[in-house]
Protein backbone atom coordinates (compact mmCIF):
# COMPACT_ATOMS: atom_id res chain seq x y z
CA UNK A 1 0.00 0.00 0.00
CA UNK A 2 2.69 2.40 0.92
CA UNK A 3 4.75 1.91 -2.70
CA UNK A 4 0.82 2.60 -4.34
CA UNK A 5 0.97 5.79 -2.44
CA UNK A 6 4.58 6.61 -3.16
CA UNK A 7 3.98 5.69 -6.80
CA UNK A 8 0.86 8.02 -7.06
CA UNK A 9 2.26 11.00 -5.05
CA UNK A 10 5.67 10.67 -7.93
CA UNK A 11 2.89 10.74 -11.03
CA UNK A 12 0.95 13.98 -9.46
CA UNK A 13 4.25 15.87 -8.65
CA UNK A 14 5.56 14.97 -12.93
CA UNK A 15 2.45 17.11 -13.81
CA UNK A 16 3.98 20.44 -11.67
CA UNK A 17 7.43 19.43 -12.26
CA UNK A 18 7.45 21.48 -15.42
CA UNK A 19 7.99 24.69 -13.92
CA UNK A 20 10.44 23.41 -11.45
CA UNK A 21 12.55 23.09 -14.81
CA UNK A 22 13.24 26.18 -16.06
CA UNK A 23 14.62 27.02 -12.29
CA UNK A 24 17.22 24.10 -12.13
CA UNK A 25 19.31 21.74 -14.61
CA UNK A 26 16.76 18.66 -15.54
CA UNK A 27 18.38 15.36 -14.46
CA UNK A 28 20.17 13.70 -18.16
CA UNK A 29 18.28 10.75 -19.47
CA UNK A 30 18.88 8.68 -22.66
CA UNK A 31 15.85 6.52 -24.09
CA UNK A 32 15.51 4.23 -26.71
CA UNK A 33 13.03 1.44 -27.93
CA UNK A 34 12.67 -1.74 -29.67
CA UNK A 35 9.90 -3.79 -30.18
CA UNK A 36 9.50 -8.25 -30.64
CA UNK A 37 7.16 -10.30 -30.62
CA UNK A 38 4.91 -10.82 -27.38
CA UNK A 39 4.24 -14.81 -27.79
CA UNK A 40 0.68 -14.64 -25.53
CA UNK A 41 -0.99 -12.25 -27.89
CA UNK A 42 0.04 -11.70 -31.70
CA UNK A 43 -2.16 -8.49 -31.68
CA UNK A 44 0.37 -6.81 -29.80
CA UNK A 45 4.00 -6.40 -29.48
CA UNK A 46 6.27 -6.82 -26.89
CA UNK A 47 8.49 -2.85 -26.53
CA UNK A 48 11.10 -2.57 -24.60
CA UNK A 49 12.12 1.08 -23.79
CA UNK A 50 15.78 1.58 -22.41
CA UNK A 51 17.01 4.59 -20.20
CA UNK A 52 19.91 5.16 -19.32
CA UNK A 53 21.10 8.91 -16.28
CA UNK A 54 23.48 10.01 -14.59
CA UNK A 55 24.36 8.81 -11.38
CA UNK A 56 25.54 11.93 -9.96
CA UNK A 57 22.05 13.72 -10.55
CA UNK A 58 20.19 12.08 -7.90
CA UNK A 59 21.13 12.65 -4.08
CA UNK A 60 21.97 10.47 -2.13
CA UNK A 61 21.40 10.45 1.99
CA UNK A 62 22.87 7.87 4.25
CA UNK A 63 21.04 4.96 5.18
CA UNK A 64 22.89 3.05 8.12
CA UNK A 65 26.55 3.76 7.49
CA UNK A 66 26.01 3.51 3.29
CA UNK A 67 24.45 6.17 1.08
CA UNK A 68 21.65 5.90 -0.83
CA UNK A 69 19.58 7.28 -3.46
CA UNK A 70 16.00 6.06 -4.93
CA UNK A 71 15.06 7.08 -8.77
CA UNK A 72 12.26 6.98 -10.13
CA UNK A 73 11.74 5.61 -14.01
CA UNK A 74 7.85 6.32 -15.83
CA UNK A 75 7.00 5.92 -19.63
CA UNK A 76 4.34 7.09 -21.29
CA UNK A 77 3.20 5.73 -25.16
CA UNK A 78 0.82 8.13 -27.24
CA UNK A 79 -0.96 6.95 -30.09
CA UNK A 80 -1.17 9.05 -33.26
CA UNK A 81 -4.22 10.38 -31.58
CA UNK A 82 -2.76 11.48 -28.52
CA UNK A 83 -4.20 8.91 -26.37
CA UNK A 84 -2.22 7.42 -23.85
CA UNK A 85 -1.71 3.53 -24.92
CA UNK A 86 0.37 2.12 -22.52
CA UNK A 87 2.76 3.17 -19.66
CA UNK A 88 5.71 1.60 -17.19
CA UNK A 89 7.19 2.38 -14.11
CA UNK A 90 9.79 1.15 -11.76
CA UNK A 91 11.74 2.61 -8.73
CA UNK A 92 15.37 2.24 -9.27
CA UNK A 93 17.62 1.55 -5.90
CA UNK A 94 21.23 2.76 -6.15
CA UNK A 95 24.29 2.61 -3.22
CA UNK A 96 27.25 3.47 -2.73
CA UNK A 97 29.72 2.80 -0.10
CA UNK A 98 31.72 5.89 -0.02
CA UNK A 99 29.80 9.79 -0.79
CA UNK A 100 32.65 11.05 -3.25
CA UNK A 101 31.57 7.74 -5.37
CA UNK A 102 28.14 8.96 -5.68
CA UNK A 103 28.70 11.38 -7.52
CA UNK A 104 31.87 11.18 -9.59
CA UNK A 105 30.99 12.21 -13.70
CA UNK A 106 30.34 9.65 -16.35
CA UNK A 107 28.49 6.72 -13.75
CA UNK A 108 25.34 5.90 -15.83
CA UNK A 109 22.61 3.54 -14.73
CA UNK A 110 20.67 1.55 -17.19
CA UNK A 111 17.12 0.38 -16.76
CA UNK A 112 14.48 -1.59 -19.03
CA UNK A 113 10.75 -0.71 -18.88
CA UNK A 114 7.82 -2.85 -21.21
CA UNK A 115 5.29 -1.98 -23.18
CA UNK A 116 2.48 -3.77 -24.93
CA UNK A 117 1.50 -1.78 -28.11
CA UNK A 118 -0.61 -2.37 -30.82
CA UNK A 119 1.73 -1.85 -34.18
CA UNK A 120 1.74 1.83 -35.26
CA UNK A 121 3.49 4.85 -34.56
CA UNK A 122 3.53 5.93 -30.89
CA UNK A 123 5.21 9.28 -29.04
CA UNK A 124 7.35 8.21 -26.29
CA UNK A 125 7.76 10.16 -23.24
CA UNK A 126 10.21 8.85 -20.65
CA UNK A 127 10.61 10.75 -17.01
CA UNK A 128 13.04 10.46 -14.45
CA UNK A 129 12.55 11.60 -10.95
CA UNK A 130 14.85 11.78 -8.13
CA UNK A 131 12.40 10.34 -5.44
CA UNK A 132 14.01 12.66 -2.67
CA UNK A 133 14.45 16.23 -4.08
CA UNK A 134 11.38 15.52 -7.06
CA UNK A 135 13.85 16.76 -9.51
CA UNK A 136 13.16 15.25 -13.32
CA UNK A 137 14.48 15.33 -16.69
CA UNK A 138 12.32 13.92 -19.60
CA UNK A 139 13.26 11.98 -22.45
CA UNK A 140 11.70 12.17 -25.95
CA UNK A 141 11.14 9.79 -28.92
CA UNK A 142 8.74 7.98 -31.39
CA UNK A 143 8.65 3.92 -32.39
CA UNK A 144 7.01 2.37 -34.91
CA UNK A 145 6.02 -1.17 -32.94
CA UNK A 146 6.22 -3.67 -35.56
CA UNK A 147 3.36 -5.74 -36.84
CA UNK A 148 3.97 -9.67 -35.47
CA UNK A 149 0.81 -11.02 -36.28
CA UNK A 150 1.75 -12.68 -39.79
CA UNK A 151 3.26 -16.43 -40.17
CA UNK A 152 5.85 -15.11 -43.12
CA UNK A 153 10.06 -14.88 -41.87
CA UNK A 154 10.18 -11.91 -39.77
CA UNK A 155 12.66 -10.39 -37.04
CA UNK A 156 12.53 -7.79 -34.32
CA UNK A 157 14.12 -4.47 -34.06
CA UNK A 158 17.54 -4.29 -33.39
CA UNK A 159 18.84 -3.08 -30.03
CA UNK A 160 22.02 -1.79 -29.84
CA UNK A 161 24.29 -2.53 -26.84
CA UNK A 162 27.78 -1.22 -25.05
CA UNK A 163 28.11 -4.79 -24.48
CA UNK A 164 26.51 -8.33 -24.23
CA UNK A 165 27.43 -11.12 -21.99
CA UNK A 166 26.27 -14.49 -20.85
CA UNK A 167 24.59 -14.37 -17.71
CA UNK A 168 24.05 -16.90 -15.12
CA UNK A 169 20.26 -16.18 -14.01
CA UNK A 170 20.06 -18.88 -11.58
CA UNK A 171 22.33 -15.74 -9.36
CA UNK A 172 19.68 -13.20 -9.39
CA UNK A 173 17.25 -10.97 -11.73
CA UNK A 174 18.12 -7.83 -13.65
CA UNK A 175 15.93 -5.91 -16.06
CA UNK A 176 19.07 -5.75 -18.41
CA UNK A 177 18.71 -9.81 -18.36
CA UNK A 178 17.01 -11.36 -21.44
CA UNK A 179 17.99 -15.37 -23.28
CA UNK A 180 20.53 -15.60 -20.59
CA UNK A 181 22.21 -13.02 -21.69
CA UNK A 182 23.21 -9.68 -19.74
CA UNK A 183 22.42 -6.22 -22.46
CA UNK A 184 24.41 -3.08 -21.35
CA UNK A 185 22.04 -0.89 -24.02
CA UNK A 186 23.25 1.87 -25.54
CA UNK A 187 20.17 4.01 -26.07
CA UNK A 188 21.49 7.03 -27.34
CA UNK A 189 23.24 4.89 -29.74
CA UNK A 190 26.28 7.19 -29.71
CA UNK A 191 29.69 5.56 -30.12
CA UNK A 192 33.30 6.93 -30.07
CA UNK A 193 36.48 6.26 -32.21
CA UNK A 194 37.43 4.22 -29.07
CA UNK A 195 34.89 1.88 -29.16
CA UNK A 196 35.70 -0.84 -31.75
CA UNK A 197 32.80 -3.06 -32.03
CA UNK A 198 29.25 -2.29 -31.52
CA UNK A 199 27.30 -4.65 -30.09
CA UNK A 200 23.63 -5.84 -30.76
CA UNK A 201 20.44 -8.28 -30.39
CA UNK A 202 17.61 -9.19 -32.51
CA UNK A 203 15.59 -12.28 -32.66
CA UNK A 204 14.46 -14.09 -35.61
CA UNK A 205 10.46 -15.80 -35.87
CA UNK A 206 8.71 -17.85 -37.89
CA UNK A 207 11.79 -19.97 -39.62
CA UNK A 208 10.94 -23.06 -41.34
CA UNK A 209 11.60 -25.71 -38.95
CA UNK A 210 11.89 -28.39 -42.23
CA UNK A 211 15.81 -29.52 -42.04
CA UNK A 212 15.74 -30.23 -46.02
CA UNK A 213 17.70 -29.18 -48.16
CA UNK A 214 19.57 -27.37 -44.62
CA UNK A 215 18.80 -26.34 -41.17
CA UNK A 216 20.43 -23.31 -41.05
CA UNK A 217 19.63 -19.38 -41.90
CA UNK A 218 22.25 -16.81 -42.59
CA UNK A 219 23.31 -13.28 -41.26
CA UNK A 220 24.56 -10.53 -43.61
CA UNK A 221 25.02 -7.21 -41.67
CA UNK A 222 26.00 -4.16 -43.39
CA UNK A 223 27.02 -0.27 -42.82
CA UNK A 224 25.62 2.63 -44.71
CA UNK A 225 26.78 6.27 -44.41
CA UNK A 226 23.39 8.80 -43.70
CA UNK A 227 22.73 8.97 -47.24
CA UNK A 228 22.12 5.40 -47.00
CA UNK A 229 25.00 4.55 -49.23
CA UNK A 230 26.73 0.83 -48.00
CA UNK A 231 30.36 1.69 -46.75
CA UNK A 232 30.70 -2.33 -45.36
CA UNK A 233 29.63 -5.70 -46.04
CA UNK A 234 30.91 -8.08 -42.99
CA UNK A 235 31.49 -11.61 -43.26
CA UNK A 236 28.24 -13.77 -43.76
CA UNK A 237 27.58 -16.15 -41.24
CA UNK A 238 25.39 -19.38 -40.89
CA UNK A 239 23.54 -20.20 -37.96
CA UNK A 240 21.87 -23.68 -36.81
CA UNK A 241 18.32 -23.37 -36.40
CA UNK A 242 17.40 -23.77 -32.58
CA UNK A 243 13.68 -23.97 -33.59
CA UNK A 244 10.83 -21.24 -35.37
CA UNK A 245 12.82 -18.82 -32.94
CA UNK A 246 16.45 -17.49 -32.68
CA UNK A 247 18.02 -15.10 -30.84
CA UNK A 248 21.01 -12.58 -32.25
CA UNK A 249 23.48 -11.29 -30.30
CA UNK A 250 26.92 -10.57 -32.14
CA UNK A 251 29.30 -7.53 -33.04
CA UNK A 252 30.16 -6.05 -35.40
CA UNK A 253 33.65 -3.99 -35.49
CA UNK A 254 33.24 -0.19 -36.41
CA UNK A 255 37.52 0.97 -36.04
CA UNK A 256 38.62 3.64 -38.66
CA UNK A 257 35.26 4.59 -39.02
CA UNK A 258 34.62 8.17 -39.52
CA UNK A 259 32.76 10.22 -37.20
CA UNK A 260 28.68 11.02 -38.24
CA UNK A 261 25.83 9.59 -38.41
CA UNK A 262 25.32 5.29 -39.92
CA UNK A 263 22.82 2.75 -40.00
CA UNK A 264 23.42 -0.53 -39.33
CA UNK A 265 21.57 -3.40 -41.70
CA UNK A 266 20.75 -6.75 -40.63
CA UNK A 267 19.56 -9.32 -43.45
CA UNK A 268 18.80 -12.93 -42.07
CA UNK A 269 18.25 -15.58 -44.83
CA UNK A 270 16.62 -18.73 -44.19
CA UNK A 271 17.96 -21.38 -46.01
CA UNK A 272 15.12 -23.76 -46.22
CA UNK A 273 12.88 -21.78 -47.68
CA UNK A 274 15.12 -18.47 -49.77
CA UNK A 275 12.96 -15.64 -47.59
CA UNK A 276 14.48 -13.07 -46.50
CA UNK A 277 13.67 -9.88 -43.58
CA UNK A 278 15.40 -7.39 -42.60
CA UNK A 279 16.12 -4.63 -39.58
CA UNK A 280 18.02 -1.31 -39.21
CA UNK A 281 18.86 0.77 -36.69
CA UNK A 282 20.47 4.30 -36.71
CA UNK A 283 23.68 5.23 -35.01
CA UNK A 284 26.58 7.80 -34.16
CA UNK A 285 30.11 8.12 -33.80
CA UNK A 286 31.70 10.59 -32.80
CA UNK A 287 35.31 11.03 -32.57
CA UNK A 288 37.60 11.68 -29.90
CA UNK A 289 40.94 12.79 -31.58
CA UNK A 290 41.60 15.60 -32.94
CA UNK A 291 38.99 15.64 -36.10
CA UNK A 292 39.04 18.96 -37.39
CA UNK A 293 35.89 18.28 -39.47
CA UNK A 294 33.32 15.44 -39.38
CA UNK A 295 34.85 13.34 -42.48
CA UNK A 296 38.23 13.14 -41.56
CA UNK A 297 39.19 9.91 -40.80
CA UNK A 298 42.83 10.87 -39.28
CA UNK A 299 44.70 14.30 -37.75
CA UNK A 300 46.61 14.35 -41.19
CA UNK A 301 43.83 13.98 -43.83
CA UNK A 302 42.06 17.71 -44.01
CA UNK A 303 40.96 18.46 -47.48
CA UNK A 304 39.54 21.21 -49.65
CA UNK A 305 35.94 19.60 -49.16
CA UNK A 306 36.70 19.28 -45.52
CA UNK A 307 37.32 23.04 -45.62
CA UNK A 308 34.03 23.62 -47.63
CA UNK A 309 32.20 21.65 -45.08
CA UNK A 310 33.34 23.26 -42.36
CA UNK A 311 31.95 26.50 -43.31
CA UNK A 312 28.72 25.29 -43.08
CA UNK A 313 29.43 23.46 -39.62
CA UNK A 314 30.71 26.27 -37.45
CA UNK A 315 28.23 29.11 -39.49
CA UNK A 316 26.05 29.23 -36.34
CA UNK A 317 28.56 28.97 -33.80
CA UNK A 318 31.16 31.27 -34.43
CA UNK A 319 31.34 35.35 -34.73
CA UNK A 320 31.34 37.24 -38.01
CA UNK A 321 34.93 38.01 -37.47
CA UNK A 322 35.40 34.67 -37.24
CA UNK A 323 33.94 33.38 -40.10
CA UNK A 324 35.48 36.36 -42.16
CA UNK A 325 39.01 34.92 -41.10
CA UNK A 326 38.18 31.46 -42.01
CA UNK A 327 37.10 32.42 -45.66
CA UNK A 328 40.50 34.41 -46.11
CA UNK A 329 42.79 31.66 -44.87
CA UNK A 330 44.16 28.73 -47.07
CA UNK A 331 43.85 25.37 -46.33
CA UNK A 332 46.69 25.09 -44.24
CA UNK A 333 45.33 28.46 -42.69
CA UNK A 334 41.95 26.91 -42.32
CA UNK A 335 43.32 23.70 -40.83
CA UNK A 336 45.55 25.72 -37.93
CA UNK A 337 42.21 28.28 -37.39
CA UNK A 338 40.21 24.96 -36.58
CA UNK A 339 42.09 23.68 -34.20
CA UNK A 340 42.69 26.34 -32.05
CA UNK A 341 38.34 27.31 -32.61
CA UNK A 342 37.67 23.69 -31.03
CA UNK A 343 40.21 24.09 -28.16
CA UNK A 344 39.25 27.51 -27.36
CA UNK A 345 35.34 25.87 -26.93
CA UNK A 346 36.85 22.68 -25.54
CA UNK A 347 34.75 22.62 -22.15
CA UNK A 348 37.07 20.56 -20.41
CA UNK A 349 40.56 22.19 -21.27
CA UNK A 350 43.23 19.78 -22.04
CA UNK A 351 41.15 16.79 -22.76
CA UNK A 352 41.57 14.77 -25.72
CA UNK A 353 37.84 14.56 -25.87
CA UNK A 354 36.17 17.73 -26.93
CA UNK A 355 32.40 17.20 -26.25
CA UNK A 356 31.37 20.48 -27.51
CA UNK A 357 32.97 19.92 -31.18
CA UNK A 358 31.78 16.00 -30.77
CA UNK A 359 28.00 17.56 -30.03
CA UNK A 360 27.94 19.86 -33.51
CA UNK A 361 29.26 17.43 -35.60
CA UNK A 362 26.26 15.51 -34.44
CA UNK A 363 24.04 17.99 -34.86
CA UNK A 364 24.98 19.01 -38.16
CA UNK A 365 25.16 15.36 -39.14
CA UNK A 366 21.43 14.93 -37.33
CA UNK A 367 20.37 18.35 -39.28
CA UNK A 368 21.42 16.78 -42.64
CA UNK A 369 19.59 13.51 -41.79
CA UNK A 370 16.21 14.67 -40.91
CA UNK A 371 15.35 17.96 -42.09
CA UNK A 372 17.03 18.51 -45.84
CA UNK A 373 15.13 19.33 -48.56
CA UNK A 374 17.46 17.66 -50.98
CA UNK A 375 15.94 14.22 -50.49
CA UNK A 376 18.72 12.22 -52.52
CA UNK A 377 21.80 13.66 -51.18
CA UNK A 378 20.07 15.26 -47.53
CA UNK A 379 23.12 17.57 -47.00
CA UNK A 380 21.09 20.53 -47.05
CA UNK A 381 18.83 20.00 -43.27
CA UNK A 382 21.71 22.44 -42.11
CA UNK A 383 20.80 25.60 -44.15
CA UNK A 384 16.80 25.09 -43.07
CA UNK A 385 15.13 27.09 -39.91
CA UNK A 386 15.09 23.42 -37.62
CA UNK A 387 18.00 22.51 -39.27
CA UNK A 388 19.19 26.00 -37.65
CA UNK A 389 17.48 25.93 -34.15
CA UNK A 390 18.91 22.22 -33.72
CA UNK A 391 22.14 23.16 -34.23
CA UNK A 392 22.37 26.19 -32.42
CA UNK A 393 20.59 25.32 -29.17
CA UNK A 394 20.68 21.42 -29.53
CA UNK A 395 18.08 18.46 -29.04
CA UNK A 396 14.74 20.51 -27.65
CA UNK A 397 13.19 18.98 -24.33
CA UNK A 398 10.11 18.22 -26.60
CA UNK A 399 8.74 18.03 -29.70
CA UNK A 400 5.05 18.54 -30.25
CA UNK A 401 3.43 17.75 -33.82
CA UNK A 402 0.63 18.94 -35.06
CA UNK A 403 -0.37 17.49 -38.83
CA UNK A 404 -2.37 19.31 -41.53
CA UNK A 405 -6.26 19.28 -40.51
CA UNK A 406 -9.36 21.58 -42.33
CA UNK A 407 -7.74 25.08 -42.37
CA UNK A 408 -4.81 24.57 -40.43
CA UNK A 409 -1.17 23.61 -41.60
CA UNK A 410 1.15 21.07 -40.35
CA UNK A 411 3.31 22.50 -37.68
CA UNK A 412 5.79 21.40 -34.55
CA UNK A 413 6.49 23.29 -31.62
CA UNK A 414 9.61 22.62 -29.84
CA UNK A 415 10.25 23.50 -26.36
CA UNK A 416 13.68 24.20 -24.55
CA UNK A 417 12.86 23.97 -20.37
CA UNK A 418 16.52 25.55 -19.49
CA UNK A 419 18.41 27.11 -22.31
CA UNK A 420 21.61 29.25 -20.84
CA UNK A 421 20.54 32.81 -20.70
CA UNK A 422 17.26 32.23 -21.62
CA UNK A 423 13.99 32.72 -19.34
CA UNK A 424 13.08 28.90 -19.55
CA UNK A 425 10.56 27.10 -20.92
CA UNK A 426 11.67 28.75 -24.24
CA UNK A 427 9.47 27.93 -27.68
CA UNK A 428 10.10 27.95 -31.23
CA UNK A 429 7.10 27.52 -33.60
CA UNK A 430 7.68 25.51 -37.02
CA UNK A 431 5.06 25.49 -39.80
CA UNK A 432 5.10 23.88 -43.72
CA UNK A 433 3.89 27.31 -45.14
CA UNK A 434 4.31 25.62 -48.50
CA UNK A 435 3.15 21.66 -47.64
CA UNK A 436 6.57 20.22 -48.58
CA UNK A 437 7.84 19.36 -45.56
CA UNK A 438 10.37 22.56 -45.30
CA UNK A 439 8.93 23.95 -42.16
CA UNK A 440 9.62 27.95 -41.06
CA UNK A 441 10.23 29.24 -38.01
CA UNK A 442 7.38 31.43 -37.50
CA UNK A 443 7.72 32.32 -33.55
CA UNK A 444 10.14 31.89 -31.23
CA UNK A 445 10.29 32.79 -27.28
CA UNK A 446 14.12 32.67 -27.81
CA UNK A 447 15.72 35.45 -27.21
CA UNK A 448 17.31 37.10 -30.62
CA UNK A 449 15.16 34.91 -32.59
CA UNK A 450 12.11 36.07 -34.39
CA UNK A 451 9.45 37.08 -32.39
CA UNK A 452 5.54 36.97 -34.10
CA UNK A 453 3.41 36.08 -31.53
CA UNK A 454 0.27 36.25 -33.72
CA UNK A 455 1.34 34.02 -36.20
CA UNK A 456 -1.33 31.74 -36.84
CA UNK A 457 -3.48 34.49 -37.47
CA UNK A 458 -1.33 35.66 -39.72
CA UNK A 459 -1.22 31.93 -41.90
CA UNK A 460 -5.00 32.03 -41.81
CA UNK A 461 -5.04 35.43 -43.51
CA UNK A 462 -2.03 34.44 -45.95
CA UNK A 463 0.12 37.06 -44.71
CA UNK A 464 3.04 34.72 -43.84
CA UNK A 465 5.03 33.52 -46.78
């Protein structure tokens, strides 16, 4: 009775935590999703949703001689209508011998939550409160939950991991715990230079379970660049059959890969029968050496196109002045103004790792991906108003769409809760003036950016073009 309580006093205090925002820094959380087949009842799936935060956001208070903190983890899935469809919770426990360990940088904890969904697109919202001080930081995404329901070859989504090991479950229970196997997820799905393989699962349904002419199905896995061009083909490899089901878990090794954004392709082959599925998944790495521009693959390599491209990288973080030197400068010039630009912004002076430069080149790269025009070669998301605001003030808190009804265009409004030298709780308003997809800034609450607060009056009366 008293964890009902506790659970139902945590859900009233997310609706006024909203405001408590703009006054203090949201706790960092990392959510992803995948979705498999739930064996009781084909006319849903099975989602798992995977969060990773910080350690050192939560406080911890001593409990008899060790120190203690208690978060607390709640999902939310919206249909297309906006109707709540399913939701998850779960208190997460986490101790520490010593204080100083509590909160050293770069400790996260990863959790699981489930979902059953019907297939269809669904807006995820994932919240995580500190249970003591009611602090929260939300999480943002959408899924499309697979379909399960046919008999036909067909896999899950693929979930990409820091790391997979066996696991001996006879020793204890662990939401990170699936097919005896321990899943570190990664669900940011960010990776650096450093790491050298990336690790994921999947499972397989409906193989044939006829052993002629072979029992076995085959794995081809595949990288393509953001423009969905394939940069590798790995080695093939057979499996044995264990049955109608089989589970993937393998790696697949990523070194002298370029920083930006990839996709990783699964295709699984069953040899009985010749059919075929597939899965994707999206991914990032960013580098951690000195990589003057997102394409460069080593310190030495800077070309003219590297030069060209970083133009259009720093445009919206740099001074005129800046960019004035830069465009006078050869490429030798160019490649010496870099590196001392990226070390003057390096937040943590003297590190190899320069998080602010690693940050822009993912959101250019993220720009590019999902908001160019130029649907072939998408290199153009940078030069467009989200492409813009994403850049500049990075991921927003949360992303509301609206789609085209009677009268009324498509729009999104994005909302920033803490944005430095901002008043909080910041908005930028995005509409398709023109119904292909390029949406305009229209209104923001940003400081310096434009400011129209009567702007949908202004669409009805065709005064915005």
């Amino acid at each position: 009775m008293k964890r009902i309580m506790l659970v139902t006093l945590l859900l009233v205090s997310l609706a006024g935590s909203a405001m408590a925002q703009a006054l203090i820094d949201p706790i960092r959380i990392w959510a992803d999703g995948s979705s498999y087949l739930h064996f009781q009842d084909r006319t849903k799936s099975y989602v798992e949703i995977y969060c990773a935060f910080q350690r050192a956001d939560f406080q911890f208070e001593d409990k008899n001689g060790a120190f203690e903190a208690i978060g607390f983890l709640y999902v939310e899935a919206f249909n297309k209508d906006g109707v709540l469809a399913d939701s998850s919770s779960r208190f997460v426990v986490m101790s520490v011998e010593f204080l100083e360990d509590a909160y050293k940088k770069d400790v996260r904890i990863f959790e699981v939550l489930p979902l059953l969904l019907e297939p269809g697109k669904y807006s995820l919202k994932v919240t995580a409160m500190d249970a003591t001080t009611k602090r929260s930081g939300i999480a943002t995404f959408e899924v499309n939950v697979k379909d399960f329901s046919g008999d036909g070859l067909m896999m899950s989504d693929l979930e990409m991991a820091y790391d997979i090991e066996p696991e001996d479950t006879t020793k204890g229970s662990s939401s990170l715990i699936k097919a005896n196997r321990r899943i570190l997820p990664n669900p940011n799905r960010y990776f650096s230079n450093e790491d050298s393989l990336i690790y994921f699962y999947a499972e397989v349904y409906n193989l044939s379970e006829k052993a002629v002419p072979t029992n076995e199905f085959t794995v081809q896995a595949t990288l393509h660049d953001a423009f969905g061009y394939e940069l590798r083909r790995y080695a093939l490899r057979t499996h044995k059959k264990p049955g109608a089901t089989a589970v993937l878990t393998d790696a697949v090794p990523v070194k002298g890969v370029p920083g930006g954004a990839y996709e990783l392709h699964l295709e699984i082959k069953d040899l009985a029968t010749g059919l075929k599925t597939s899965a994707a998944k999206r991914f990032m790495m960013i580098y951690g050496f000195e990589q003057l521009s997102p394409t460069m693959s080593d310190s030495a390599a800077f070309t003219q196109n590297d030069a060209i491209l970083m133009e259009q990288v720093i445009k919206y973080i740099s001074s005129a002045e800046e960019k004035a030197m830069y465009r006078d400068l050869d490429l030798e010039g160019k490649k010496a103004f870099l590196a001392q630009f990226w070390d003057r912004k390096n937040p943590k002076q003297g590190s190899p790792v320069n998080e602010f430069k690693n940050e822009v080149f993912r959101r250019f790269a993220y720009a590019n991906q999902y908001y160019s025009t130029a649907i072939v070669t998408k290199d153009d998301g940078w030069k467009t108003d989200r492409g813009r605001v994403y850049i500049t003030y990075g991921e927003p808190d949360n992303i509301t769409r609206h789609p085209s009804s009677m009268g009324q265009k498509p729009y999104e409004v994005w909302t920033y809760y803490r944005l430095p030298g901002q008043a909080g709780n910041d908005i930028c308003y995005f509409v398709d003036l023109d119904g292909y997809g390029n949406y305009r800034l229209v209104h923001s609450s940003i400081r310096g950016e434009i400011s129209n607060p009567e702007w949908e009056s202004k669409i009805e009366n065709d005064q915005l073009r």
